[in-house]
N, C-alpha and C. Protein backbone atom coordinates (compact mmCIF):
# COMPACT_ATOMS: atom_id res chain seq x y z
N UNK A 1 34.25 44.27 -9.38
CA UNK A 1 34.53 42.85 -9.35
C UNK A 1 34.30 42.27 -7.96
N UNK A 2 34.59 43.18 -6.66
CA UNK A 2 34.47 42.57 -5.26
C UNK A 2 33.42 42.63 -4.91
N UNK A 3 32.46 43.39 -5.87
CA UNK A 3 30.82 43.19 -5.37
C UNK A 3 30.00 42.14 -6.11
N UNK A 4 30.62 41.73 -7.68
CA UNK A 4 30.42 40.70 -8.26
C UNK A 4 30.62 39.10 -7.13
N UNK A 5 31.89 39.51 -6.81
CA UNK A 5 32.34 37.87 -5.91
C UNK A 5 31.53 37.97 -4.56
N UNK A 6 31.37 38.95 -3.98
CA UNK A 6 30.26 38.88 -2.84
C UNK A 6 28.85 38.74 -3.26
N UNK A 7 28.56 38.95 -4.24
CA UNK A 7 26.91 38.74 -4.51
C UNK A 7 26.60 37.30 -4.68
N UNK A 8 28.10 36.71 -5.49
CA UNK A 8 27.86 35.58 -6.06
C UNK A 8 28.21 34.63 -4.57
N UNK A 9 28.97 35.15 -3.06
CA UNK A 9 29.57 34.29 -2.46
C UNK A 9 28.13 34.15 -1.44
N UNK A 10 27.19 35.55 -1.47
CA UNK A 10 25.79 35.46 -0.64
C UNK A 10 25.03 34.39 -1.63
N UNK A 11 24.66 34.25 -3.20
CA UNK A 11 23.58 33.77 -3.69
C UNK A 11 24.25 31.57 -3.21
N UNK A 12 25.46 31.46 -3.23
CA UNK A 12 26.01 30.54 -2.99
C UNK A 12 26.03 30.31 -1.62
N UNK A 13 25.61 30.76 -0.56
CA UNK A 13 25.55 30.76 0.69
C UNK A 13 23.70 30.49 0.85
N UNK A 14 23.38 31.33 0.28
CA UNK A 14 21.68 31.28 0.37
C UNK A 14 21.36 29.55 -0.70
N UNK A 15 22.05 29.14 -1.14
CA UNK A 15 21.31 27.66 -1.77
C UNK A 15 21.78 27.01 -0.98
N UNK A 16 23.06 26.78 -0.52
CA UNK A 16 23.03 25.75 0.30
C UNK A 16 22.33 26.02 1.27
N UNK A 17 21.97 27.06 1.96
CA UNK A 17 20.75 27.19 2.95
C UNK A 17 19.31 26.40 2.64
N UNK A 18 18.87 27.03 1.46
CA UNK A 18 17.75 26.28 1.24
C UNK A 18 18.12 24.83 1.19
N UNK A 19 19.12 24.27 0.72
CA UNK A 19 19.01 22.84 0.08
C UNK A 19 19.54 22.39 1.47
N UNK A 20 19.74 22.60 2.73
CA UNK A 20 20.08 22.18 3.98
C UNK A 20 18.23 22.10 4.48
N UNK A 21 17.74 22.63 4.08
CA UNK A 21 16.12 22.77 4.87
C UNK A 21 15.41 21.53 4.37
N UNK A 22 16.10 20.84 3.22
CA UNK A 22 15.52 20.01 3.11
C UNK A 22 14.83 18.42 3.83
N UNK A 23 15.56 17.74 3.84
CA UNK A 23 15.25 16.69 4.64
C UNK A 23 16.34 17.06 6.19
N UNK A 24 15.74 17.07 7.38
CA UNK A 24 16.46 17.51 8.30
C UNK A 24 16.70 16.09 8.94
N UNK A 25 16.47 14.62 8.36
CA UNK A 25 17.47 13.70 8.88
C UNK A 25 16.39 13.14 9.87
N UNK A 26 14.98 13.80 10.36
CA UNK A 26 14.28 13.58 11.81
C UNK A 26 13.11 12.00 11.21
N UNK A 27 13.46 11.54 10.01
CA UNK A 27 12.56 10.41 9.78
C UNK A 27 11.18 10.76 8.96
N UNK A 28 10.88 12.82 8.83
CA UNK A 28 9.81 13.16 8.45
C UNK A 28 9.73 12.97 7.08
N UNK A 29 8.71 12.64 6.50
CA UNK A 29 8.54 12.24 4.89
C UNK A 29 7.97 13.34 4.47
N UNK A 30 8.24 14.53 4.93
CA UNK A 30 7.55 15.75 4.21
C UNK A 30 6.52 15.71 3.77
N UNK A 31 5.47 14.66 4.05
CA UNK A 31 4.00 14.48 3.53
C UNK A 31 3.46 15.47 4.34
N UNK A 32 2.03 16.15 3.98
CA UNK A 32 1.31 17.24 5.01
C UNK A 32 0.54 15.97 6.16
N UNK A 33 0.16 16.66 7.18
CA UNK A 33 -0.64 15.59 8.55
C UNK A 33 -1.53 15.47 7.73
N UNK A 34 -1.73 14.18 8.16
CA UNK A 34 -2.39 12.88 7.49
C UNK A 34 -2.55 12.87 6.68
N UNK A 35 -1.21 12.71 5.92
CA UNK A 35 -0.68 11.46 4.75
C UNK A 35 0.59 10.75 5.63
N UNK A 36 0.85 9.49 4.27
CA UNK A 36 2.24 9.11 4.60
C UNK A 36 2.69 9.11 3.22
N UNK A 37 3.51 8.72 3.59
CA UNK A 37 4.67 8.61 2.27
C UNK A 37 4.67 7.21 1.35
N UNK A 38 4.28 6.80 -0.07
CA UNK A 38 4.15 5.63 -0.25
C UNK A 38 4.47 5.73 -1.73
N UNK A 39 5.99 4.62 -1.70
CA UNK A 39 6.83 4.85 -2.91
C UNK A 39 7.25 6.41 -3.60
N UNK A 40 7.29 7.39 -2.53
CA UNK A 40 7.95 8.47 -3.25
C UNK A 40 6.72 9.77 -3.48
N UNK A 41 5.45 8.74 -2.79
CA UNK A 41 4.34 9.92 -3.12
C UNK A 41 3.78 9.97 -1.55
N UNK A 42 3.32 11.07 -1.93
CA UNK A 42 2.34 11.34 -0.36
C UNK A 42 0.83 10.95 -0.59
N UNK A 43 0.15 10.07 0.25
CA UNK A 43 -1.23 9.83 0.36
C UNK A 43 -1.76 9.68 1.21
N UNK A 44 -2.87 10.22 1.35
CA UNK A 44 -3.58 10.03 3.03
C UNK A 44 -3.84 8.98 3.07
N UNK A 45 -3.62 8.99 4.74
CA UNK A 45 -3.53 7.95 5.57
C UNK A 45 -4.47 6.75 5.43
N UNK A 46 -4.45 5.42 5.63
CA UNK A 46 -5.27 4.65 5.04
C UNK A 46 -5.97 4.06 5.89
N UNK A 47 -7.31 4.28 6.51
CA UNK A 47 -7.57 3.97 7.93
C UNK A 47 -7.91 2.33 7.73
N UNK A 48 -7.80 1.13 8.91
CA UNK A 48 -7.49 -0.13 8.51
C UNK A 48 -9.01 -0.57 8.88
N UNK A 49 -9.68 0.24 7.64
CA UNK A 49 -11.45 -0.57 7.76
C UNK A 49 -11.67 -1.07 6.17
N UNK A 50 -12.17 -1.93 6.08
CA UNK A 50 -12.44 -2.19 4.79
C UNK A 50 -13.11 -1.38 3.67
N UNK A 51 -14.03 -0.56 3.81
CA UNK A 51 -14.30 0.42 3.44
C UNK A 51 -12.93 1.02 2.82
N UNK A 52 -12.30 1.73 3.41
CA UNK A 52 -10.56 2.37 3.44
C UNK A 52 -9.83 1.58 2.23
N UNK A 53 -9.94 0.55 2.62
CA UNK A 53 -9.08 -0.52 1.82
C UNK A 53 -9.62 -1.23 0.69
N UNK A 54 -11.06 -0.89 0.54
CA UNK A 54 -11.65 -1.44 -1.00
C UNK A 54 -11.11 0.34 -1.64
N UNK A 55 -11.19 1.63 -1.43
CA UNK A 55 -11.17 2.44 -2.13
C UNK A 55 -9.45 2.98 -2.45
N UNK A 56 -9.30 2.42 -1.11
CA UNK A 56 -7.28 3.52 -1.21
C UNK A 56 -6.32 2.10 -1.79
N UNK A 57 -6.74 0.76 -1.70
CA UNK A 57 -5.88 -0.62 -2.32
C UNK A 57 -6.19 -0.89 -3.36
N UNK A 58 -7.62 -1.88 -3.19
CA UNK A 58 -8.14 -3.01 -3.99
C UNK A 58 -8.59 -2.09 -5.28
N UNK A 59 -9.30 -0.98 -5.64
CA UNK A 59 -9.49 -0.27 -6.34
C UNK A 59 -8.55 0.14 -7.50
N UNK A 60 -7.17 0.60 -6.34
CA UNK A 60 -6.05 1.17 -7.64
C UNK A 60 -5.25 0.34 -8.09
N UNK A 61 -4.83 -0.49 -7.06
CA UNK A 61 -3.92 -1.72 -7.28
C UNK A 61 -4.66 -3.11 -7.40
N UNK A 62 -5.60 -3.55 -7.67
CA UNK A 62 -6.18 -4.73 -7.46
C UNK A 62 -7.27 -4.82 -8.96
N UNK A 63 -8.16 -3.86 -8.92
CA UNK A 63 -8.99 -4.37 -10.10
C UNK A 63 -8.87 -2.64 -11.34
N UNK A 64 -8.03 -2.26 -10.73
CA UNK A 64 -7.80 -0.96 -12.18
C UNK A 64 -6.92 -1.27 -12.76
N UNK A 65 -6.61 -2.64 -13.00
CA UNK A 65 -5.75 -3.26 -13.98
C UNK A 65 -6.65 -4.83 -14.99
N UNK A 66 -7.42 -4.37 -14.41
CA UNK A 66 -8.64 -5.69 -14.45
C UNK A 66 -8.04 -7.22 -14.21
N UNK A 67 -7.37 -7.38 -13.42
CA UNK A 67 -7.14 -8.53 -12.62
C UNK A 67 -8.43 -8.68 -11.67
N UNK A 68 -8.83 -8.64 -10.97
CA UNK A 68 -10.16 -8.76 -9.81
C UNK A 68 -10.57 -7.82 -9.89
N UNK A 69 -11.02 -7.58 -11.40
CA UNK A 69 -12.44 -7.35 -11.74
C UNK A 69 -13.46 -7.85 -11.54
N UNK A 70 -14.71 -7.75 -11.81
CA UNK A 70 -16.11 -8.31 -11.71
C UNK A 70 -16.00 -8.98 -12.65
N UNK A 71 -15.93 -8.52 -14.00
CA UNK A 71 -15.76 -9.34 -15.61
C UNK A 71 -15.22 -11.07 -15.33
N UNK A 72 -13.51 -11.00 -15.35
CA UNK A 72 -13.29 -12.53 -15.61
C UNK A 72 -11.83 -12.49 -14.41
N UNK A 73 -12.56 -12.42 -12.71
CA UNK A 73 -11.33 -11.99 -12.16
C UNK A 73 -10.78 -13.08 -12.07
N UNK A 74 -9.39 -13.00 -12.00
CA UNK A 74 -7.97 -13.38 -11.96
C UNK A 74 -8.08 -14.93 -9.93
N UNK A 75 -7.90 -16.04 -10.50
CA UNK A 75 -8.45 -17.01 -9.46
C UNK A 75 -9.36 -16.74 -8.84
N UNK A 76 -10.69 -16.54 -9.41
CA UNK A 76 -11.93 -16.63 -9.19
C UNK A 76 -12.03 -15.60 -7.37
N UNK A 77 -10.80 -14.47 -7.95
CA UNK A 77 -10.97 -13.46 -6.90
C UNK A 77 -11.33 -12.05 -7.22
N UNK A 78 -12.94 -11.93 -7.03
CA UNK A 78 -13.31 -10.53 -7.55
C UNK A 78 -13.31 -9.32 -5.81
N UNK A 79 -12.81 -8.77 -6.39
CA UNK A 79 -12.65 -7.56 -5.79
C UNK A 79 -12.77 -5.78 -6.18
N UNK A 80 -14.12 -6.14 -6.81
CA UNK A 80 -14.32 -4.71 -7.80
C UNK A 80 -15.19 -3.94 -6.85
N UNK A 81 -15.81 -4.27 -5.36
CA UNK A 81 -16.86 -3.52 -4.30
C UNK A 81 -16.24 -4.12 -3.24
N UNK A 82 -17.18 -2.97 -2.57
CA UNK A 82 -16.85 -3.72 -1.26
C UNK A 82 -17.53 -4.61 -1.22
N UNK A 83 -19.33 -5.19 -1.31
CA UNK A 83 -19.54 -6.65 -1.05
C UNK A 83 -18.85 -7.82 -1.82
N UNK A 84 -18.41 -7.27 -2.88
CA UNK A 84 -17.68 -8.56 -3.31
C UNK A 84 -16.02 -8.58 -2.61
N UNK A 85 -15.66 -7.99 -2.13
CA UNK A 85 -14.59 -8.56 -1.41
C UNK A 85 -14.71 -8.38 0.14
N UNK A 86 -15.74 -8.72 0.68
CA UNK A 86 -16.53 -8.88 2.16
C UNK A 86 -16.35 -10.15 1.10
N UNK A 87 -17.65 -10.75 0.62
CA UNK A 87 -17.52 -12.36 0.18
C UNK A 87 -16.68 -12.71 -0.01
N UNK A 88 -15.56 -12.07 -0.95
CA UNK A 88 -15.00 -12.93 -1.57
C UNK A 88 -12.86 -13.19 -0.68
N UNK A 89 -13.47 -12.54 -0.11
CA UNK A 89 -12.28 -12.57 1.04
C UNK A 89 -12.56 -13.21 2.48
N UNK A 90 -13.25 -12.27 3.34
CA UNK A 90 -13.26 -13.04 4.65
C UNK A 90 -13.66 -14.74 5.24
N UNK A 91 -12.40 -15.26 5.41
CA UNK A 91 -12.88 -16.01 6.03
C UNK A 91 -13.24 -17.50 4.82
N UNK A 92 -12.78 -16.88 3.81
CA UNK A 92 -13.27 -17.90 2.13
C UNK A 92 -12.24 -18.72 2.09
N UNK A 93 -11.48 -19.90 2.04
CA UNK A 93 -11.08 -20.86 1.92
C UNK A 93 -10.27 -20.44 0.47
N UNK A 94 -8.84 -20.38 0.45
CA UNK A 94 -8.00 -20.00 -0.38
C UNK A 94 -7.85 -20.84 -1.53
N UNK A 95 -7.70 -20.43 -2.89
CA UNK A 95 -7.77 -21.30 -3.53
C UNK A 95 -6.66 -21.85 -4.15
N UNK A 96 -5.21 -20.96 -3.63
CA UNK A 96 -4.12 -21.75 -3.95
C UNK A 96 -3.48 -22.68 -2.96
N UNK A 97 -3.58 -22.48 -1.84
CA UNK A 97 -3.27 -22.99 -0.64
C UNK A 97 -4.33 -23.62 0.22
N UNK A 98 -4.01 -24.28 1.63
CA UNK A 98 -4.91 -24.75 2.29
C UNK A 98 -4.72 -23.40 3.21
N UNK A 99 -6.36 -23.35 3.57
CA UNK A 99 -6.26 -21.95 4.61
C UNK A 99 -7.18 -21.43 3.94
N UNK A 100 -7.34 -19.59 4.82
CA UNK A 100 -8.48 -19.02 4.14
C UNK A 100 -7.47 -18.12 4.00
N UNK A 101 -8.69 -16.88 3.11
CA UNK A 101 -7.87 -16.01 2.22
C UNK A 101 -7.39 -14.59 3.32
N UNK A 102 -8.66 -14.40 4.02
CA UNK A 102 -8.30 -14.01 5.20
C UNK A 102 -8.89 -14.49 6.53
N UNK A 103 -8.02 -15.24 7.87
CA UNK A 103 -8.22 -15.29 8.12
C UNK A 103 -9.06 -14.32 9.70
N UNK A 104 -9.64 -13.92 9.61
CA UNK A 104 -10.17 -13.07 10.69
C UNK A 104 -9.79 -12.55 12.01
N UNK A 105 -8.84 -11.76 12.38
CA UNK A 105 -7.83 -11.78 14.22
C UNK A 105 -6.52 -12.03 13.58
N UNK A 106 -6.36 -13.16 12.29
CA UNK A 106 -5.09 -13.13 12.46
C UNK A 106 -4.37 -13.73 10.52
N UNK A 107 -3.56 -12.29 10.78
CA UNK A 107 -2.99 -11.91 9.38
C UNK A 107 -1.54 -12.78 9.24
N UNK A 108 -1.03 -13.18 10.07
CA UNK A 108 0.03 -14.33 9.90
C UNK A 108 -0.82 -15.65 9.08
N UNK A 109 -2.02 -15.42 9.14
CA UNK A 109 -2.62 -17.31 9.00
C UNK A 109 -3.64 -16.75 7.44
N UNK A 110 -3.45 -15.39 6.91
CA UNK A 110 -4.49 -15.03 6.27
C UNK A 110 -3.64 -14.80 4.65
N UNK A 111 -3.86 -15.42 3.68
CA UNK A 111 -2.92 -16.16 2.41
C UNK A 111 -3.08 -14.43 1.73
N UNK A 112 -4.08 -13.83 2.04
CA UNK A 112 -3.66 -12.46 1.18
C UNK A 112 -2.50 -11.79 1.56
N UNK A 113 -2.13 -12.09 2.77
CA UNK A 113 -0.55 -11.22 3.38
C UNK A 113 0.32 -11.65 2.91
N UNK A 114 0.12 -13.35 2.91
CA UNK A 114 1.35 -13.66 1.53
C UNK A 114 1.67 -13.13 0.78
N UNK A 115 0.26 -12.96 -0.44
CA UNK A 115 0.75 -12.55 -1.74
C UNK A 115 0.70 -11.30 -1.68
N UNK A 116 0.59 -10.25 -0.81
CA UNK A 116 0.78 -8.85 -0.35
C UNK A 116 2.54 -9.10 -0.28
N UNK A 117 2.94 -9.90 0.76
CA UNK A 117 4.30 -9.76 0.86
C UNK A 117 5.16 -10.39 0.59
N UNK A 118 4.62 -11.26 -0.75
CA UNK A 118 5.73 -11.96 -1.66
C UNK A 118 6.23 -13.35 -1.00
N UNK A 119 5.74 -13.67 0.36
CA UNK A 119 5.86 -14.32 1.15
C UNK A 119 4.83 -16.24 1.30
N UNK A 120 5.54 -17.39 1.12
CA UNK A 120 4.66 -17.95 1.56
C UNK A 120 3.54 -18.62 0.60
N UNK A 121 4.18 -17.85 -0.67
CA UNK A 121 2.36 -18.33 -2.05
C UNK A 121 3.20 -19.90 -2.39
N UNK A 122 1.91 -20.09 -2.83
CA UNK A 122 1.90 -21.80 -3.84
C UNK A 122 2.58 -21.43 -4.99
N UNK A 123 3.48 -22.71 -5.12
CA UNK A 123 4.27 -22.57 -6.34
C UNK A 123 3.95 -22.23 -7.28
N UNK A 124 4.76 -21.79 -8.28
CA UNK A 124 4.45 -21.13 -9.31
C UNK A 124 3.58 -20.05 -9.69
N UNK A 125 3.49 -19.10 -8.29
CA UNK A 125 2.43 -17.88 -8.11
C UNK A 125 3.34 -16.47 -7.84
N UNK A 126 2.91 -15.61 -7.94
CA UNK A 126 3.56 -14.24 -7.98
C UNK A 126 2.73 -13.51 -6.84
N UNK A 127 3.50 -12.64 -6.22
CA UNK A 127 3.46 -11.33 -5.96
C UNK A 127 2.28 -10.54 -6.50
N UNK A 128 1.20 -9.86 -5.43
CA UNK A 128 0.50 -9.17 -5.87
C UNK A 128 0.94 -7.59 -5.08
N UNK A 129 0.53 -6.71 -5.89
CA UNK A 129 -0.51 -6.97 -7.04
C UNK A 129 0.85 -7.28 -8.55
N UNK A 130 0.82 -7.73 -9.55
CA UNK A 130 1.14 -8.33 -10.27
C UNK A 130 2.05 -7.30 -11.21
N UNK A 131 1.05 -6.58 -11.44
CA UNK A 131 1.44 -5.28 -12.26
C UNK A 131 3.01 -4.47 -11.64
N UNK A 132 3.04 -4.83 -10.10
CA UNK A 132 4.15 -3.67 -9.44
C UNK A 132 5.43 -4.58 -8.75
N UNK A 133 6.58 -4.38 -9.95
CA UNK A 133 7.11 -5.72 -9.17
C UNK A 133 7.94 -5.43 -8.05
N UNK A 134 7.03 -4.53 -7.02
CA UNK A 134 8.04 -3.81 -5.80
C UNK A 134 7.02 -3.96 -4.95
N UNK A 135 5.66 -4.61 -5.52
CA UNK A 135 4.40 -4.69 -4.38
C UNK A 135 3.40 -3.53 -4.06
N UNK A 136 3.35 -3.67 -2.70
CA UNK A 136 2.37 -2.33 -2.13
C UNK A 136 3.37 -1.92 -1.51
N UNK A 137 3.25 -0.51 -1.12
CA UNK A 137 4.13 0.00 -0.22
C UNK A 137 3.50 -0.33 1.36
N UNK A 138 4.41 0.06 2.04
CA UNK A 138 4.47 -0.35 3.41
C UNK A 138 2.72 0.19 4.16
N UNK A 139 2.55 1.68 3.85
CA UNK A 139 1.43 1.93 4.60
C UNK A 139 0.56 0.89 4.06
N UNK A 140 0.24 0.78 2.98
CA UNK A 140 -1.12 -0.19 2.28
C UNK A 140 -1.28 -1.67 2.72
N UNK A 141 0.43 -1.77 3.03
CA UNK A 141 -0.01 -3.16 3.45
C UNK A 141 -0.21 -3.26 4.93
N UNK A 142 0.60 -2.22 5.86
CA UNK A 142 -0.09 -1.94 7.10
C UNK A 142 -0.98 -1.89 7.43
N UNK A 143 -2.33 -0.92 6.90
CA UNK A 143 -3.74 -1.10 6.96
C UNK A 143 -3.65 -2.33 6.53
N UNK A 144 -3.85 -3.32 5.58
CA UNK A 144 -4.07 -4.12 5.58
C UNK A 144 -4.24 -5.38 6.95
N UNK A 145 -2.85 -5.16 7.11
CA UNK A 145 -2.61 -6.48 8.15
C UNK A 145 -3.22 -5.72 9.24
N UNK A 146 -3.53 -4.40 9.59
CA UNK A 146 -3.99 -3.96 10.90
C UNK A 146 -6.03 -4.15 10.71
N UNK A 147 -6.26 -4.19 9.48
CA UNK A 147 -7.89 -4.54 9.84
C UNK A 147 -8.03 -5.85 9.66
N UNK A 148 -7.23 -6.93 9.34
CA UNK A 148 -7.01 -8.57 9.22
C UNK A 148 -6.96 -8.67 11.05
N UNK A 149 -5.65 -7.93 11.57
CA UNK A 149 -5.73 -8.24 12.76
C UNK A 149 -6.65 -7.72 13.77
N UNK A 150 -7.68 -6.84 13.48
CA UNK A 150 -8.73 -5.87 14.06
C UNK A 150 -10.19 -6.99 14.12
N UNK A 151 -9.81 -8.32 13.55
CA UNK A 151 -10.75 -8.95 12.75
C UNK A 151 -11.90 -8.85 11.82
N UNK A 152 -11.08 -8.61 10.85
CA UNK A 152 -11.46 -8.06 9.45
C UNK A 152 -13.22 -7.39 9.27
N UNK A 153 -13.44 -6.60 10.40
CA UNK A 153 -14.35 -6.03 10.65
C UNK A 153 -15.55 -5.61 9.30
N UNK A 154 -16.39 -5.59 8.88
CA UNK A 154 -17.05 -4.62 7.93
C UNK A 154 -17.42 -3.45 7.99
N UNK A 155 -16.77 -2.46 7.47
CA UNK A 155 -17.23 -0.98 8.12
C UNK A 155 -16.91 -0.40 6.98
């Protein structure tokens, strides 16, 4: 019986060990180098070039719901390539607001950060992307506002 209660007092000593290794409190999201952490998943890092951001954003969250699609996009905003959202973004004159959609150097003045951050849209407009009513997560919209503020470069 006293080797029963010691086996059982080591296997009870050894889990809380492991389950102490877990998050050690230091801010790390346990993602492997280069990813981050986004809503609970790990994804590599999203570098803030458009290129980056037509394949790791606009792609999964933007037109794989067929909202800004090519077909019949959603306020005459297609975003199914990269040349169509080079056109149909930089610098294009917004069509719910006065302003452009992005403005170029600067993502405070550029109406997609709005509706990225729920922030700022014309009445009676939502939150994109539409489908997620929690948004983008933080990295996605970081690249974002960091190649808006890079001035929305083409690369």
């Amino acid at each position: 019986m006293k080797k029963l209660l010691l086996g059982l007092s080591v296997l009870g000593g050894m889990g809380l060990w492991i389950i102490g290794c877990g998050d050690s409190g230091s801010g790390e999201s346990g993602c492997l180098t280069g990813q981050v952490e986004c809503d609970g998943t790990c994804i590599d890092e999203i570098a803030p070039t458009l290129t980056s951001i037509q394949t790791d954003v606009f792609e999964i969250s933007c037109t794989a719901s067929t909202c800004h699609d090519a077909n019949a996009p959603a306020e005459m905003l297609d975003l199914s390539s990269l040349a169509a959202s080079e056109t149909n973004l930089i610098d294009v004159d917004a069509e719910q607001v006065e302003g452009k959609r992005v403005t170029s150097g600067d993502s405070s003045a550029s109406y997609l950060m709005n509706k990225l951050l729920g922030e700022g849209m014309a009445a009676g407009t939502t939150q994109m992307p539409q489908l997620d009513p929690d948004g983008l997560c933080t990295p996605k919209i970081d690249a974002v506002r960091e190649w808006i503020d890079d001035g929305a470069p083409i690369n």
